[in-house]
PDB file of N, CA and C in Angstrom:
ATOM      1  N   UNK A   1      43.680 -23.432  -6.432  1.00  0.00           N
ATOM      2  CA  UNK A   1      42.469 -24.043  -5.955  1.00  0.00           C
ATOM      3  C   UNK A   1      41.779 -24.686  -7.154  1.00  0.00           C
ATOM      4  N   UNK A   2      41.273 -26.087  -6.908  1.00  0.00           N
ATOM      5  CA  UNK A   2      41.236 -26.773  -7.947  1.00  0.00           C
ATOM      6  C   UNK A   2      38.911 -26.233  -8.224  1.00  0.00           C
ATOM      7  N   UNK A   3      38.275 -27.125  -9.425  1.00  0.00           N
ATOM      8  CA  UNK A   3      37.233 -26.815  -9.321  1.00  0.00           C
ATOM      9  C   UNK A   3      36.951 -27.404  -8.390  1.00  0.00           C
ATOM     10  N   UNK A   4      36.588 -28.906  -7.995  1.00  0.00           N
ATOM     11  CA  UNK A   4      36.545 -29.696  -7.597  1.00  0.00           C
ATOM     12  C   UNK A   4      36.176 -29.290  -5.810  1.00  0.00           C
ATOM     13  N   UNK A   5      37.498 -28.591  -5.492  1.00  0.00           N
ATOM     14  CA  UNK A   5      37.458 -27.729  -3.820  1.00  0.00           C
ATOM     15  C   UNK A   5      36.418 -26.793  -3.940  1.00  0.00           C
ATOM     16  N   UNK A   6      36.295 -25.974  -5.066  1.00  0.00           N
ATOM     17  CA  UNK A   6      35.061 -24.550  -5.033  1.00  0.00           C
ATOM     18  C   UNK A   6      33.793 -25.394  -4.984  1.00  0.00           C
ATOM     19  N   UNK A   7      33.727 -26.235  -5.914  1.00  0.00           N
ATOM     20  CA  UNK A   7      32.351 -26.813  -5.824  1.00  0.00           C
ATOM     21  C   UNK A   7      32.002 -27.645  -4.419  1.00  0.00           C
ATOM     22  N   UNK A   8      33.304 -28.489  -3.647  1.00  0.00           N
ATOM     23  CA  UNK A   8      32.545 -28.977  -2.398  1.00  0.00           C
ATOM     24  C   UNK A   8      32.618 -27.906  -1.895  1.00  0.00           C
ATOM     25  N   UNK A   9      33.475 -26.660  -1.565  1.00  0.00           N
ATOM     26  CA  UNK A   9      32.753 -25.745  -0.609  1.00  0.00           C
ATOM     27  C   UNK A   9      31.315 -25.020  -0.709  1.00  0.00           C
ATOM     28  N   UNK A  10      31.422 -24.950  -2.004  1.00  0.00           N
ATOM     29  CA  UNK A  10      30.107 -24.542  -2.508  1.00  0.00           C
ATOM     30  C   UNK A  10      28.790 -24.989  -2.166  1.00  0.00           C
ATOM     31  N   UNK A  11      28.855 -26.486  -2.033  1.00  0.00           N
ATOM     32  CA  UNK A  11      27.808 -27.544  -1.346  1.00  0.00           C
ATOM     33  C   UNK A  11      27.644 -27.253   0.031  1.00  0.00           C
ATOM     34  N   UNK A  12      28.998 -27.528   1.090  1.00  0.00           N
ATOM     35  CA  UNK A  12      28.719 -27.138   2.087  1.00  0.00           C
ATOM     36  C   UNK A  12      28.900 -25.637   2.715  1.00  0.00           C
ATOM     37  N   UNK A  13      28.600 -24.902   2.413  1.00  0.00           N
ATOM     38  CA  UNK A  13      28.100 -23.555   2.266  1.00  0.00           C
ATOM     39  C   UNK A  13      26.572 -23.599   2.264  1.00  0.00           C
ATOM     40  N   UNK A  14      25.964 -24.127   1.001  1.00  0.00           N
ATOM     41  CA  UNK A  14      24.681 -24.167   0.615  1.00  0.00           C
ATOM     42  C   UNK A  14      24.119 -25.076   1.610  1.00  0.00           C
ATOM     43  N   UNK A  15      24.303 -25.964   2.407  1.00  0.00           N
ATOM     44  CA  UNK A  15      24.249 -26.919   3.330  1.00  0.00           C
ATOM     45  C   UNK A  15      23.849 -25.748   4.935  1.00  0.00           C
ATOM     46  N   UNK A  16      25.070 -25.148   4.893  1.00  0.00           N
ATOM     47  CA  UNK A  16      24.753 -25.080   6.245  1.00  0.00           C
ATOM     48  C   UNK A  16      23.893 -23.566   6.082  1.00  0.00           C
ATOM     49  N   UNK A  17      23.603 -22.547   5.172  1.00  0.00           N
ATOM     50  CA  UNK A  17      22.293 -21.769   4.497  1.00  0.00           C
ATOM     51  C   UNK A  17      20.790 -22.456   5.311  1.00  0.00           C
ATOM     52  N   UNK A  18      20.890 -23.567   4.737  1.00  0.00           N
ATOM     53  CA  UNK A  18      19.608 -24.406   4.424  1.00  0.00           C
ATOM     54  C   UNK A  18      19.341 -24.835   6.030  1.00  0.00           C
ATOM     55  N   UNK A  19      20.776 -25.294   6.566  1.00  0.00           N
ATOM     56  CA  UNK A  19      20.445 -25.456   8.410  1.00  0.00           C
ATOM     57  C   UNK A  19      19.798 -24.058   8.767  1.00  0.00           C
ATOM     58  N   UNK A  20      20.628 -23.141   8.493  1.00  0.00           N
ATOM     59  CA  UNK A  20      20.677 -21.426   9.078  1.00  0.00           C
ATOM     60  C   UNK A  20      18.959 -21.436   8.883  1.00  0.00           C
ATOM     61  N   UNK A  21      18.296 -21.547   7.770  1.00  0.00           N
ATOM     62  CA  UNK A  21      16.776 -21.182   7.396  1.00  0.00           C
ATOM     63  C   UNK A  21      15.708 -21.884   8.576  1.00  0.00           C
ATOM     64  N   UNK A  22      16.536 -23.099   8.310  1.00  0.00           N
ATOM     65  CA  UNK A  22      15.739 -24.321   9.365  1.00  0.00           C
ATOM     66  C   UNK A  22      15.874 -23.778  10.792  1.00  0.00           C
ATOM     67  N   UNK A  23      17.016 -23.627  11.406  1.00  0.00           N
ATOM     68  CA  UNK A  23      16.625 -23.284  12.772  1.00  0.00           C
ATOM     69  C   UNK A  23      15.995 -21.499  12.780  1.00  0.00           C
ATOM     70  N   UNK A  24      16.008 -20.883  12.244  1.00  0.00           N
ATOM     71  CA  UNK A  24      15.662 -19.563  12.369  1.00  0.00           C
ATOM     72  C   UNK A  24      14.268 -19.887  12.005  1.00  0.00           C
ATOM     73  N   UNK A  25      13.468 -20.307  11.354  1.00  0.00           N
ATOM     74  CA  UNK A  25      12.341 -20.702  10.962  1.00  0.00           C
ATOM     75  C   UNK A  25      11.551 -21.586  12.151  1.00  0.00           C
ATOM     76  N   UNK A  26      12.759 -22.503  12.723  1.00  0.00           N
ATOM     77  CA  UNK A  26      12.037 -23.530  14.142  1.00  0.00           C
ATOM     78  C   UNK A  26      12.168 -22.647  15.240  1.00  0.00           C
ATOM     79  N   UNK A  27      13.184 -21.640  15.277  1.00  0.00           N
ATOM     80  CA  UNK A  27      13.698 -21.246  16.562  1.00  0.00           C
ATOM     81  C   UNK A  27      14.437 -22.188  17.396  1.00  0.00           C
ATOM     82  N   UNK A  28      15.150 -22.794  16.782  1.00  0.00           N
ATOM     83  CA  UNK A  28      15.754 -24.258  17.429  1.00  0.00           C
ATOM     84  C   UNK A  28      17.299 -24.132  16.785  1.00  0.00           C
ATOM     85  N   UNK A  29      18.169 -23.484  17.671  1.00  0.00           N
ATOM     86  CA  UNK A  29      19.592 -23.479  17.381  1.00  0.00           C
ATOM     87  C   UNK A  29      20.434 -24.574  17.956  1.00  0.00           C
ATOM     88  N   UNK A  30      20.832 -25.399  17.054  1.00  0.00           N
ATOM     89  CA  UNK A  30      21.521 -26.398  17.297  1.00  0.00           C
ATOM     90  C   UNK A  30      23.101 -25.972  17.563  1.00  0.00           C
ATOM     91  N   UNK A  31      24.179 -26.535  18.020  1.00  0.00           N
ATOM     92  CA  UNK A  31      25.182 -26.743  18.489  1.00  0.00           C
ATOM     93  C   UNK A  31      25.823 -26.610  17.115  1.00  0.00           C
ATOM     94  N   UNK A  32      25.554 -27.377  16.523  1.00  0.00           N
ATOM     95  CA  UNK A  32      26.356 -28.442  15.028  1.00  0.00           C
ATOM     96  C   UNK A  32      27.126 -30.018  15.579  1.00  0.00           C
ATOM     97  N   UNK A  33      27.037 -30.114  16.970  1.00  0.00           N
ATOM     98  CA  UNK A  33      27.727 -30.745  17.570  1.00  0.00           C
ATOM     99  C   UNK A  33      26.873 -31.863  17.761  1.00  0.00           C
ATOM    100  N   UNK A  34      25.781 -32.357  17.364  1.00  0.00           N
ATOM    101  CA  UNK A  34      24.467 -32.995  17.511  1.00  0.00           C
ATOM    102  C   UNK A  34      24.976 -34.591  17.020  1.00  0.00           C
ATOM    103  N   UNK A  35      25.374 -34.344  15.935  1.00  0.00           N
ATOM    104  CA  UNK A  35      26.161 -35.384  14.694  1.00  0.00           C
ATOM    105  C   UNK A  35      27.354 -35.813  14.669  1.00  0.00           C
ATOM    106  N   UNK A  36      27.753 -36.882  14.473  1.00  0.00           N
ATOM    107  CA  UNK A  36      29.476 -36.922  13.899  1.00  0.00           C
ATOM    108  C   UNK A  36      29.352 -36.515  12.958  1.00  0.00           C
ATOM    109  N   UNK A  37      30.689 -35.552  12.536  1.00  0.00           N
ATOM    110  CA  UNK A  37      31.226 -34.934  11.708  1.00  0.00           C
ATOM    111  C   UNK A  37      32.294 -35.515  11.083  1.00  0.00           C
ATOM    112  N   UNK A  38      32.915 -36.143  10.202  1.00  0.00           N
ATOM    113  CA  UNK A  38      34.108 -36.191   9.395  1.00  0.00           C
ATOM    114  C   UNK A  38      34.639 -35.605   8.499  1.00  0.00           C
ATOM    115  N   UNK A  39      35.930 -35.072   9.271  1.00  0.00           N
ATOM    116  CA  UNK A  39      36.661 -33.928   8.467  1.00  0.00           C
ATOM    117  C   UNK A  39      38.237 -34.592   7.498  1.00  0.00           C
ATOM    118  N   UNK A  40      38.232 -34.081   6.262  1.00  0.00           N
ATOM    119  CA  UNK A  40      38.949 -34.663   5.677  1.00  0.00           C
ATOM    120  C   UNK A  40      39.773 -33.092   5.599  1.00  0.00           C
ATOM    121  N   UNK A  41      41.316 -33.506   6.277  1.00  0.00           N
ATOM    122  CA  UNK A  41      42.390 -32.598   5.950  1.00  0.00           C
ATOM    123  C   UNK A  41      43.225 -32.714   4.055  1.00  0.00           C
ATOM    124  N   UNK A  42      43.176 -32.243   3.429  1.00  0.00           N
ATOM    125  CA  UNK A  42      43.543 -32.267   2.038  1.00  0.00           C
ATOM    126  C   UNK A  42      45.288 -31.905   2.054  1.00  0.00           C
TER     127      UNK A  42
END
């Protein structure tokens, strides 16, 4: 596993934290399904 992979997981990790705070804080649980998503297979 290169750095490069730890650090983007690392981001989106810290990403979806920061959703987790937001809806627990709104009381507003989103899907995740709200958005397009683009997933890159490596």
């Amino acid at each position: 596993m290169t750095a490069e992979t730890l650090i983007t997981a690392r981001a989106e990790n810290e990403a979806a934290i920061e959703r987790l705070k937001t809806a627990k804080s709104s009381d507003t649980w989103g899907t995740g399904y709200e958005e397009l998503r683009m997933l890159t297979i490596v």
